[in-house]
N, C-alpha and C. Protein backbone atom coordinates (compact mmCIF):
# COMPACT_ATOMS: atom_id res chain seq x y z
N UNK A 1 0.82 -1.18 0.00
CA UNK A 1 0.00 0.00 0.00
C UNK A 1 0.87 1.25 0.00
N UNK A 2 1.83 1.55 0.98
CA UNK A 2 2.73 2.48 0.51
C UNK A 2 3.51 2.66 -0.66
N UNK A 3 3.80 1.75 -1.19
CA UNK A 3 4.48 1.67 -2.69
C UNK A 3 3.41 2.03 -3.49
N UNK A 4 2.27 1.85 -3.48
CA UNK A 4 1.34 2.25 -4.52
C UNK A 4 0.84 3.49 -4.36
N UNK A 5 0.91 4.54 -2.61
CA UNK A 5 1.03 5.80 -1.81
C UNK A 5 1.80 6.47 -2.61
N UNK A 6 3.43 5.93 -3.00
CA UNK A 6 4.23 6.90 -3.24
C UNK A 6 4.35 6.97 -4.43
N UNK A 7 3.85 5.57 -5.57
CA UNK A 7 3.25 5.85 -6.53
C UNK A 7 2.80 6.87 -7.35
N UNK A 8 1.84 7.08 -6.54
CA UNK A 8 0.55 8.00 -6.56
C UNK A 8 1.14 9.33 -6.53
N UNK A 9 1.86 9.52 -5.30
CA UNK A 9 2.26 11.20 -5.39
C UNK A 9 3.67 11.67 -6.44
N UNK A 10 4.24 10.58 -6.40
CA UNK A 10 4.83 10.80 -8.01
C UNK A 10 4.10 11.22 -8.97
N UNK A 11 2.86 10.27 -9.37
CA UNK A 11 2.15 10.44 -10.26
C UNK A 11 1.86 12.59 -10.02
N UNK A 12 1.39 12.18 -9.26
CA UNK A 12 0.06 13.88 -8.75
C UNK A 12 1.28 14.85 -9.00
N UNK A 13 2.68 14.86 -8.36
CA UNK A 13 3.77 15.75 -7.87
C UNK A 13 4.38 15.99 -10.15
N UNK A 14 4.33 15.25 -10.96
CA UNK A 14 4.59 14.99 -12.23
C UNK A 14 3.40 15.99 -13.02
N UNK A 15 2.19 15.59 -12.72
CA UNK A 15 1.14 16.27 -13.19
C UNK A 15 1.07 17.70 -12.95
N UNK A 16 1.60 17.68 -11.75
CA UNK A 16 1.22 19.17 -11.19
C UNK A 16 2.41 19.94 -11.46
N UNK A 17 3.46 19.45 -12.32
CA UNK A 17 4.47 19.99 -12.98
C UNK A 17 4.04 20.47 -14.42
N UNK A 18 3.66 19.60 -14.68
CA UNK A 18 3.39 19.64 -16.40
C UNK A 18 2.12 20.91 -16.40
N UNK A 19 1.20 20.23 -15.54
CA UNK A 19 -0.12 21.86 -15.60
C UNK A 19 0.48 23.33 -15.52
N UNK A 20 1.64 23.26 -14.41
CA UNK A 20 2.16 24.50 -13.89
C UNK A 20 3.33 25.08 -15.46
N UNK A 21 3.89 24.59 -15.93
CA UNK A 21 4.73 24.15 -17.72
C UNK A 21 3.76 24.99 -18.39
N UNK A 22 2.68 24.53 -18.41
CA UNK A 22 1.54 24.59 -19.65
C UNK A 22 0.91 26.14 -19.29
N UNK A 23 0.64 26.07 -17.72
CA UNK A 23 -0.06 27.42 -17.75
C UNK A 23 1.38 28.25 -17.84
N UNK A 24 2.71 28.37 -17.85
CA UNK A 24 3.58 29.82 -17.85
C UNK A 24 3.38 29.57 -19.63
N UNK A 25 3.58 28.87 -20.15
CA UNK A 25 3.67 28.79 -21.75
C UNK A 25 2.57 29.29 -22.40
N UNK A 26 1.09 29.17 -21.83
CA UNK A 26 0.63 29.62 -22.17
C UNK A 26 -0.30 31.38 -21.93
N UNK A 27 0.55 31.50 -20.78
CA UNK A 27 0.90 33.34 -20.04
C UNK A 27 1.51 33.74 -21.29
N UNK A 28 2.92 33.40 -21.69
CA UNK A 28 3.73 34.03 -22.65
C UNK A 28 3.43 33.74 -23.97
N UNK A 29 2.79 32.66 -24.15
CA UNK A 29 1.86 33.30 -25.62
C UNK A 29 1.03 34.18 -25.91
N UNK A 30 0.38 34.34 -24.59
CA UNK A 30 -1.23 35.25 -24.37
C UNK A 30 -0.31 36.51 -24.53
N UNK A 31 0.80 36.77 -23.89
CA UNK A 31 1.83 38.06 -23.77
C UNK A 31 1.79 38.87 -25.17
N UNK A 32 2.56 37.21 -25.89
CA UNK A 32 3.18 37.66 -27.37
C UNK A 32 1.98 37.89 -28.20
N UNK A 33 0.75 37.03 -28.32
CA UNK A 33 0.11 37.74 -29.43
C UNK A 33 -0.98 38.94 -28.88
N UNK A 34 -1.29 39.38 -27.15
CA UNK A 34 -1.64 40.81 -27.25
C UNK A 34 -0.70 41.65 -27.55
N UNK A 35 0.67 41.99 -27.47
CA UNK A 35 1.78 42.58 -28.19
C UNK A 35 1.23 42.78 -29.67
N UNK A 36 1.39 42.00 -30.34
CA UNK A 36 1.14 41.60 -31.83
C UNK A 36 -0.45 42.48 -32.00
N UNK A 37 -1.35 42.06 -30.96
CA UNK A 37 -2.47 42.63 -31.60
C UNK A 37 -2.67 44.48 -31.28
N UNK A 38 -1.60 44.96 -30.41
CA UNK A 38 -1.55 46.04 -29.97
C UNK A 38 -1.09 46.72 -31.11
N UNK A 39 0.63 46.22 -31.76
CA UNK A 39 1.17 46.67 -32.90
C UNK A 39 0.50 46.60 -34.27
N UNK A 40 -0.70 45.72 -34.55
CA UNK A 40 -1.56 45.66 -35.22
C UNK A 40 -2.54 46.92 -35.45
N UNK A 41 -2.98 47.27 -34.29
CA UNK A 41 -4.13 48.14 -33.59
C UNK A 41 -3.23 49.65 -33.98
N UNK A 42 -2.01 49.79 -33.30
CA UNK A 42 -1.33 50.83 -33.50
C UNK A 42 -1.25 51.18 -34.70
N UNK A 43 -0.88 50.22 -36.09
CA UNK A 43 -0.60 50.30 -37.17
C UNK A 43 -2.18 51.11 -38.09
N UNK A 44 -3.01 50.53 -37.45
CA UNK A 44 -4.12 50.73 -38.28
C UNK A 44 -4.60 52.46 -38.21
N UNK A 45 -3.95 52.84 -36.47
CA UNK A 45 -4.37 54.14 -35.98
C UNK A 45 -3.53 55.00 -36.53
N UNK A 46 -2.24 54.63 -36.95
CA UNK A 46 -1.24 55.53 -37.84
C UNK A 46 -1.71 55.54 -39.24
N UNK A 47 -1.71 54.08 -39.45
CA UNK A 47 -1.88 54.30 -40.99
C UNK A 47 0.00 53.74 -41.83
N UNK A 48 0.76 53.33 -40.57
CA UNK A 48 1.84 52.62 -41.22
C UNK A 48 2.14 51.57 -40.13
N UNK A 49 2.99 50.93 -40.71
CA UNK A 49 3.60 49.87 -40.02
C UNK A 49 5.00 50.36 -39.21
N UNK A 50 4.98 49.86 -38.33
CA UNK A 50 5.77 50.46 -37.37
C UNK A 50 7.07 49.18 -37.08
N UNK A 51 6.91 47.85 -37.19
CA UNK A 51 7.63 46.97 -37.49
C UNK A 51 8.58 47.10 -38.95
N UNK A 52 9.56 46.95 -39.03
CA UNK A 52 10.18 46.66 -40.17
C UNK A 52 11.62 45.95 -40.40
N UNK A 53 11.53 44.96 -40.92
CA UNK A 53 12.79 44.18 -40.88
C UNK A 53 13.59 44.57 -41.78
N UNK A 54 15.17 44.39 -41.13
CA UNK A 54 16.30 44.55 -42.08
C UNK A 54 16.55 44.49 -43.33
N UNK A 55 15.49 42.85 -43.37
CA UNK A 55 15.58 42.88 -45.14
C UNK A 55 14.66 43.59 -46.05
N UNK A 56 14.07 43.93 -45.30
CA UNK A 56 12.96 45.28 -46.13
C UNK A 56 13.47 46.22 -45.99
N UNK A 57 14.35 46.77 -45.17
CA UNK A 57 15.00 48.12 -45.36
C UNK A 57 16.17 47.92 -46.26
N UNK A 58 16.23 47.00 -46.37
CA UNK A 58 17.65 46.72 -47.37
C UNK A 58 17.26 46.45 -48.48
N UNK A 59 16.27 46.18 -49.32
CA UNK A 59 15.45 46.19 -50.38
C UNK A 59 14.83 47.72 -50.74
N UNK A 60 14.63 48.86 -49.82
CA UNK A 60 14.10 49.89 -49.78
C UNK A 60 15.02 50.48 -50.19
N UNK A 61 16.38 50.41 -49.95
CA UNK A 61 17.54 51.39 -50.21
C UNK A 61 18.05 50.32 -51.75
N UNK A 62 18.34 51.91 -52.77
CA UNK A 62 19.30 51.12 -53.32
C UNK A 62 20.39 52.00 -53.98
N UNK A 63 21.49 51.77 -54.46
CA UNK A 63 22.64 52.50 -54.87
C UNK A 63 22.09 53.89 -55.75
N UNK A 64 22.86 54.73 -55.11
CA UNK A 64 22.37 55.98 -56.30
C UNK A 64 24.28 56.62 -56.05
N UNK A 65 23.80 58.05 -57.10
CA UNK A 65 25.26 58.57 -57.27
C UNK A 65 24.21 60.24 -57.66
N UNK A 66 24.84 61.21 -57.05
CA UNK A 66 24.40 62.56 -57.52
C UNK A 66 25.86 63.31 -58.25
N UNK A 67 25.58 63.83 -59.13
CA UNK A 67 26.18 64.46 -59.77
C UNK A 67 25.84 66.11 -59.85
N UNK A 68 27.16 67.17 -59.44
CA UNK A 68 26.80 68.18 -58.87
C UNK A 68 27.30 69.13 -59.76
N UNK A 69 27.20 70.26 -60.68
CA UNK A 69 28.18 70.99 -61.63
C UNK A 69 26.97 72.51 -61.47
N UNK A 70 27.77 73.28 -61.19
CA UNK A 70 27.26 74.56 -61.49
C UNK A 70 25.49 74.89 -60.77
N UNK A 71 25.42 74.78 -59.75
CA UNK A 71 24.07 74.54 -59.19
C UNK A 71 23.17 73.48 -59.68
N UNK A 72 23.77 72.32 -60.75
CA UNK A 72 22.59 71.56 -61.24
C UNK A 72 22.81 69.89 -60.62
N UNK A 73 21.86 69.15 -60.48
CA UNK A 73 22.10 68.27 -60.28
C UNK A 73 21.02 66.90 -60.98
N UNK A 74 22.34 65.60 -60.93
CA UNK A 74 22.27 64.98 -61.78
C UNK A 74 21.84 63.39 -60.84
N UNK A 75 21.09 62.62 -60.96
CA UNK A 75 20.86 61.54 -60.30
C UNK A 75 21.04 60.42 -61.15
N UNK A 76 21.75 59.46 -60.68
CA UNK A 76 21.64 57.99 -61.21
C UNK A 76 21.43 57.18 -60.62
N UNK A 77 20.76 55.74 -60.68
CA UNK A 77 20.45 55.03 -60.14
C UNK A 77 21.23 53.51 -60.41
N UNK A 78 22.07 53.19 -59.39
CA UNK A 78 22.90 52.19 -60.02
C UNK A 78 22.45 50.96 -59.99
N UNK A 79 23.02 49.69 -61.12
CA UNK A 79 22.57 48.36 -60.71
C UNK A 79 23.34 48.00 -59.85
N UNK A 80 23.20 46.12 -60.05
CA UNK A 80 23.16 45.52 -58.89
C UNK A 80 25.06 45.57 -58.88
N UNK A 81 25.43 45.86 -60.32
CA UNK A 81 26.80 44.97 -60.51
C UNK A 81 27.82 45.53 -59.78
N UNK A 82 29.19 44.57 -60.25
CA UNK A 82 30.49 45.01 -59.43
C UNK A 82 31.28 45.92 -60.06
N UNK A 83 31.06 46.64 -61.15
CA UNK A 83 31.58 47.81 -61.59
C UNK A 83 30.43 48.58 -60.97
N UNK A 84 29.35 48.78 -61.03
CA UNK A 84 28.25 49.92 -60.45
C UNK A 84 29.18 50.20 -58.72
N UNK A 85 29.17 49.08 -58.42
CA UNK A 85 29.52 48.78 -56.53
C UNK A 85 31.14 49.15 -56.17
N UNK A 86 31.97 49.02 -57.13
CA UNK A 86 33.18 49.51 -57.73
C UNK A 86 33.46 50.89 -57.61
N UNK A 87 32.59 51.64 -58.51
CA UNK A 87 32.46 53.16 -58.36
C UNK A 87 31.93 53.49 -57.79
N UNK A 88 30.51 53.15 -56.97
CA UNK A 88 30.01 53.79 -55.64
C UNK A 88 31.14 53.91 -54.53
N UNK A 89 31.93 52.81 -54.55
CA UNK A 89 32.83 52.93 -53.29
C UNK A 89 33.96 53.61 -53.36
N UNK A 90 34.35 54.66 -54.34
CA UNK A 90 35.20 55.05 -54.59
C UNK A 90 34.86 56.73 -54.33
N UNK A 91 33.60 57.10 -53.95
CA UNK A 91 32.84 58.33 -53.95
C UNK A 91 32.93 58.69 -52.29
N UNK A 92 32.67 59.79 -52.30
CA UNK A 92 32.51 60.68 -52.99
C UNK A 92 33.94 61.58 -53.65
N UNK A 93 33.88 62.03 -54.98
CA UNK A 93 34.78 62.44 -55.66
C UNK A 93 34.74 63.68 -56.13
N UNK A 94 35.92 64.81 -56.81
CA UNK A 94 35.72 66.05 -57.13
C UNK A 94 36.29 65.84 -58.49
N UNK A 95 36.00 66.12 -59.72
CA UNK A 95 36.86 65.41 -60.97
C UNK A 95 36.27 66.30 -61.86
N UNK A 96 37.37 65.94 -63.08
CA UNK A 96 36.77 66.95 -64.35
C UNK A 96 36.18 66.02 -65.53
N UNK A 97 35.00 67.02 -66.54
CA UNK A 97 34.12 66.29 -67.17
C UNK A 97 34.36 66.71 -68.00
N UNK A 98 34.93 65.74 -69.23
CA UNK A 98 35.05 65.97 -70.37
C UNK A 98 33.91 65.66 -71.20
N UNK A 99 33.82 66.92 -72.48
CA UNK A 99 33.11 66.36 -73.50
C UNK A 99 33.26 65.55 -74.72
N UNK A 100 32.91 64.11 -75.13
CA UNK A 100 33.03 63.41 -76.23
C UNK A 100 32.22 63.29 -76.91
N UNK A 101 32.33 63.19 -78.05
CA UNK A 101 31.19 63.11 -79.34
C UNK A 101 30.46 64.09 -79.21
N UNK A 102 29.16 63.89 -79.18
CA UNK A 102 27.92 64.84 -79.70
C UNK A 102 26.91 64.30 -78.48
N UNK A 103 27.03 63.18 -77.73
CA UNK A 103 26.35 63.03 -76.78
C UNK A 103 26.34 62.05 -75.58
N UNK A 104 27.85 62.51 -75.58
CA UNK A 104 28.39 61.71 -74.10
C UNK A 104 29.44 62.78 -72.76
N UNK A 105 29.47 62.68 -72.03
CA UNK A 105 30.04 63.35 -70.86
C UNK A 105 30.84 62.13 -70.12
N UNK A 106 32.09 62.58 -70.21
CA UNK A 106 33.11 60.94 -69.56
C UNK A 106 34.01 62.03 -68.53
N UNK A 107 34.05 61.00 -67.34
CA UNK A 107 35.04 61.11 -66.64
C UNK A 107 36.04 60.14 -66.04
N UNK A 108 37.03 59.84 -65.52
CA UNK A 108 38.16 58.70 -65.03
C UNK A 108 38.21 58.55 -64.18
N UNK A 109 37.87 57.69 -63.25
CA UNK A 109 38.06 57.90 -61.65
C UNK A 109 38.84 57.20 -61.46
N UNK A 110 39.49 57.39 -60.09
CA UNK A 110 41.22 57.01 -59.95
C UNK A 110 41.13 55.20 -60.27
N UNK A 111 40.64 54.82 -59.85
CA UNK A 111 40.83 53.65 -60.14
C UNK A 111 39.80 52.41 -61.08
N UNK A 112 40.43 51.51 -61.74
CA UNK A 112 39.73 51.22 -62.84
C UNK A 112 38.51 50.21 -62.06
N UNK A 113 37.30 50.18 -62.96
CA UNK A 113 36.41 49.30 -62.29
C UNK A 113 35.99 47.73 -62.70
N UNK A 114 35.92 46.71 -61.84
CA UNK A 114 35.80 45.29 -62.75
C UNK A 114 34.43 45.61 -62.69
N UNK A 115 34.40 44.69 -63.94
CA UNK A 115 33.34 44.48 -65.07
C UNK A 115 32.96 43.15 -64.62
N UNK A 116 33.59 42.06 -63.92
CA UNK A 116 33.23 40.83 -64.25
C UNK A 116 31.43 40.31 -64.04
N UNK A 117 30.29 40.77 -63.55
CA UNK A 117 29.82 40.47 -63.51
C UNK A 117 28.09 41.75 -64.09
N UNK A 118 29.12 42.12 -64.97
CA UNK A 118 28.07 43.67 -64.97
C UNK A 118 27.59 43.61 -66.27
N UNK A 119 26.36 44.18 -66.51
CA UNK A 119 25.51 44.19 -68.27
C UNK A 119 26.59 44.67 -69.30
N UNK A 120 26.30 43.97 -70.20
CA UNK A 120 26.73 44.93 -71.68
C UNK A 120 25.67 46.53 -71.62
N UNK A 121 26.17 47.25 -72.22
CA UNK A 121 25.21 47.94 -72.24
C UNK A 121 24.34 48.07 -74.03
N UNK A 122 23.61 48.86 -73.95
CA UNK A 122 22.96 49.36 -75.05
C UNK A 122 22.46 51.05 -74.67
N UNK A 123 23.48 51.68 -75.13
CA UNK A 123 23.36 53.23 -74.15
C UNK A 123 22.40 53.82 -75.00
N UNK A 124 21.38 54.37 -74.39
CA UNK A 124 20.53 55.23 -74.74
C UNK A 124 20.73 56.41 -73.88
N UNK A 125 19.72 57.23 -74.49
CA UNK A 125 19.63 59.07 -73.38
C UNK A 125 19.61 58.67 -72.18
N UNK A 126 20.27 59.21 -70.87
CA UNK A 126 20.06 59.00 -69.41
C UNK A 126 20.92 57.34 -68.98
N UNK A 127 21.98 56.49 -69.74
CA UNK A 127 22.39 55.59 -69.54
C UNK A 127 23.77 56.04 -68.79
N UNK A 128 23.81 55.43 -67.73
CA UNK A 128 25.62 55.60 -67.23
C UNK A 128 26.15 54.43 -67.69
N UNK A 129 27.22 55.10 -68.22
CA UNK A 129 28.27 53.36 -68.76
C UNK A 129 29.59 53.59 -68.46
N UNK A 130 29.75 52.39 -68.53
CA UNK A 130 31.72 52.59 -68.30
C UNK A 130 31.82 52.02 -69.89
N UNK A 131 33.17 52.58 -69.79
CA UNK A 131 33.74 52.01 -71.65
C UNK A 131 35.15 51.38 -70.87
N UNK A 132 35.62 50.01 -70.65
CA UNK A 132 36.55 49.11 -70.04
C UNK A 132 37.77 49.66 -70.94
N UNK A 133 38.22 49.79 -72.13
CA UNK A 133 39.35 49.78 -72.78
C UNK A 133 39.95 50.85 -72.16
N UNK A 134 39.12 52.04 -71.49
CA UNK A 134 39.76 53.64 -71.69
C UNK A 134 39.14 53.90 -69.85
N UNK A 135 38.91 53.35 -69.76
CA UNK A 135 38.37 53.31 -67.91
C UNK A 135 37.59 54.69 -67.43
N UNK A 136 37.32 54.81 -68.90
CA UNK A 136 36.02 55.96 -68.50
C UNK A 136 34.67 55.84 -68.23
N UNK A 137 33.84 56.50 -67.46
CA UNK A 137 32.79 56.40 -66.93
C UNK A 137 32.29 57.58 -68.04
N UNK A 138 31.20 57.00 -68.63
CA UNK A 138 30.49 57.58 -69.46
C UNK A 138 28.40 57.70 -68.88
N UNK A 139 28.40 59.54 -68.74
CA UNK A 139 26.73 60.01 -68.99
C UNK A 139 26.58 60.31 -70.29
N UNK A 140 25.44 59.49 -70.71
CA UNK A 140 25.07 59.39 -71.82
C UNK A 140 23.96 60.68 -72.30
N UNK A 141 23.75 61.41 -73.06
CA UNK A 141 22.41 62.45 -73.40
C UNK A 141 21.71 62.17 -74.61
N UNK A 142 22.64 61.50 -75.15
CA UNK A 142 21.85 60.57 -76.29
C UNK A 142 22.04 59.81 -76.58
N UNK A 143 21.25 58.91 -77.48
CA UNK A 143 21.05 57.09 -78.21
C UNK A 143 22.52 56.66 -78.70
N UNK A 144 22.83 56.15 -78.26
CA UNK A 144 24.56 55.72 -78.85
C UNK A 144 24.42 54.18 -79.24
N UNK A 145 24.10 53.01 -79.05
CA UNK A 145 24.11 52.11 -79.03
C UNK A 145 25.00 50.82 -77.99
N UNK A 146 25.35 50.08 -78.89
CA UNK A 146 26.34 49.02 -77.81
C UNK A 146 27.79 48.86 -78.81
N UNK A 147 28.84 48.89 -78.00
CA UNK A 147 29.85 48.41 -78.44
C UNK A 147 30.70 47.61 -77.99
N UNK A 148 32.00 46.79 -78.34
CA UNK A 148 32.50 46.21 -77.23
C UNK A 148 32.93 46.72 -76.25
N UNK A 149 33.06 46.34 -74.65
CA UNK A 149 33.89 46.59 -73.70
C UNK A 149 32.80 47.94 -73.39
N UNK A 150 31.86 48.16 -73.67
CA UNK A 150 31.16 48.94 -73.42
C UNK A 150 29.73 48.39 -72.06
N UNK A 151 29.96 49.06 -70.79
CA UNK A 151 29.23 48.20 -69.43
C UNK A 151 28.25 49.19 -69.28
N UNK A 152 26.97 48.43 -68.77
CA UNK A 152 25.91 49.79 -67.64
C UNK A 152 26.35 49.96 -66.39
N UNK A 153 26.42 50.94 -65.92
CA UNK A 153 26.17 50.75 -64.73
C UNK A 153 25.04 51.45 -63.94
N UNK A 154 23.91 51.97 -64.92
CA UNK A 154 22.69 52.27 -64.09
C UNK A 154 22.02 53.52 -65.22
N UNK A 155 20.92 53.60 -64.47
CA UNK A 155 20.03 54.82 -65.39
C UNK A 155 20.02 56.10 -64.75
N UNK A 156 19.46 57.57 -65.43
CA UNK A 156 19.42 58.61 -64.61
C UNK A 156 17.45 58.50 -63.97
N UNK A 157 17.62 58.93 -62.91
CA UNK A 157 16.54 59.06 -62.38
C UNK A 157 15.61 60.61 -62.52
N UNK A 158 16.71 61.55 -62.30
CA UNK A 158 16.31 62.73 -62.55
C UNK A 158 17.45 63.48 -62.68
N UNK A 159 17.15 64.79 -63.23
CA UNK A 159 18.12 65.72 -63.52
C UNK A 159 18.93 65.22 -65.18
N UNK A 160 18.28 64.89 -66.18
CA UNK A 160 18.79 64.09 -67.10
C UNK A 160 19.22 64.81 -67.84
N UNK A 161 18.17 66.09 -68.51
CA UNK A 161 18.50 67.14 -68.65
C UNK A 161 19.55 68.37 -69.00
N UNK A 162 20.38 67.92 -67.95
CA UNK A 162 21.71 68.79 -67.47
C UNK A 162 22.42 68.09 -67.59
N UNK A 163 22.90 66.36 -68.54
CA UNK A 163 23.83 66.11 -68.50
C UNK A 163 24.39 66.88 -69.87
N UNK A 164 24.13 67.55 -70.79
CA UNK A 164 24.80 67.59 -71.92
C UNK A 164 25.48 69.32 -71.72
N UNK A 165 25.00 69.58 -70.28
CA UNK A 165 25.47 71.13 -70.19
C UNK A 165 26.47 70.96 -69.17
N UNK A 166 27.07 69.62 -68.26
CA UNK A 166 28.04 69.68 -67.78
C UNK A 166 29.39 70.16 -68.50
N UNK A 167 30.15 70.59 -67.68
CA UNK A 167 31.64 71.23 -68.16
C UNK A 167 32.25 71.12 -66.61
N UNK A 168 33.89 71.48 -67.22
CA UNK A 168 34.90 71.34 -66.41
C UNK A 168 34.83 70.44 -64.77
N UNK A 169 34.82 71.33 -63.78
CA UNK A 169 35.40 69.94 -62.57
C UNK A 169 33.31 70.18 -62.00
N UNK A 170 33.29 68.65 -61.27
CA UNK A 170 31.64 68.20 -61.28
C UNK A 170 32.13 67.70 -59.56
N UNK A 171 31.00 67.51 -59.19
CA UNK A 171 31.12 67.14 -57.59
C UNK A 171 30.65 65.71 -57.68
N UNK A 172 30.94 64.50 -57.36
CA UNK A 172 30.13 63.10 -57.35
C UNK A 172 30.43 62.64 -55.96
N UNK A 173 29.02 62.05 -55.78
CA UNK A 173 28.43 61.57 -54.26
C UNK A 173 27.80 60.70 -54.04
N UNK A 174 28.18 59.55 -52.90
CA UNK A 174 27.07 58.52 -53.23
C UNK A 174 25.54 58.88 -52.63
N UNK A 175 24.47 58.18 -53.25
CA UNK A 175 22.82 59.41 -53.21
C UNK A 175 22.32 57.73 -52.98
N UNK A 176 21.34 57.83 -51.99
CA UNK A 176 20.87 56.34 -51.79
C UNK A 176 19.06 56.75 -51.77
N UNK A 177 18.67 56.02 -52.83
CA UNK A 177 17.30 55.67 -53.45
C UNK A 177 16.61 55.38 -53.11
N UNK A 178 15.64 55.43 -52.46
CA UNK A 178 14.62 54.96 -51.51
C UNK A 178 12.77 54.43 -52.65
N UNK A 179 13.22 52.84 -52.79
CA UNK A 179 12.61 52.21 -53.25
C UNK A 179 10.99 52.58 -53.22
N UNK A 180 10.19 53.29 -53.80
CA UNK A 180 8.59 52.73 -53.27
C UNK A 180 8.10 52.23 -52.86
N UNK A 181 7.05 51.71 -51.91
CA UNK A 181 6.64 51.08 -51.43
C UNK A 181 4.99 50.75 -52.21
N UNK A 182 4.82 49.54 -52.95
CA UNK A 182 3.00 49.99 -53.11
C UNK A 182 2.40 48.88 -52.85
């Protein structure tokens, strides 16, 4: 009879562990989703979300470059590649802008940029390109086409305008893009 006594309060002393388990686990769920329904509630009374993860802010931002000459300014929007990421990291810079052809604006920045993983281009009006043979960074103002050794590294966003009236030394900066949200 005592063996089956102490049995027993094993049994009861086990149970009354596991109930006591169950009710804190389920305190700190009740915790976490009124939290959740508060930040919910909050969100709806603003009208934004007030949560936001890293990788959405890191999707929100993306490479830009401003270009500065004579009160005007020039925006580009760079891709993803390792010449675009190449010359962002080399900014901000003070340099002179030469004119070529009939509708390009090139400048050299100190150091040359790899290409290995970056578009051919096909330069149209508002195209930034690098030309690899001559390690110039080329703004485009008009339709040029593709040639060899000829890379994108992004489009103008605004200020497109004013690339064909740049002259002598230009201000370049890295300008970070703030994706839409819809």
């Amino acid at each position: 009879m005592l063996k089956m006594f102490r049995n027993s309060n094993l049994f009861l002393l086990i149970a009354a562990a596991v109930i006591l388990l169950a009710g804190f686990t389920e305190v700190g769920l009740n915790q976490k989703v009124h939290a959740q329904q508060r930040i919910t509630k909050d969100e709806q009374l603003s009208g934004e979300s007030k949560e936001v993860s890293l990788t959405n802010e890191e999707e929100e931002i993306k490479m830009g470059i401003r270009v500065e000459s004579d009160g005007k300014t020039i925006v580009f929007k760079l891709n993803e590649s390792t010449a675009a990421r190449s010359l962002y990291e080399q900014l901000p810079m003070t340099i002179e802008v030469e004119n070529y052809s009939n509708n390009e604006k090139i400048f050299y920045p100190e150091n040359k940029l790899d290409v290995s993983d970056t578009p051919a281009a096909d330069a149209k009006d508002g195209t930034l390109g690098y030309y690899a043979p001559w390690g110039d960074v080329i703004m485009f103002y008009g339709d040029f086409g593709s040639a060899s050794g000829l890379y994108e590294l992004g489009k103008v966003v605004s200020g497109g305008e004013n690339i064909a009236s740049l002259s002598g030394i230009i201000k370049i900066e890295r300008y970070q893009i703030k994706k839409e949200l819809k």
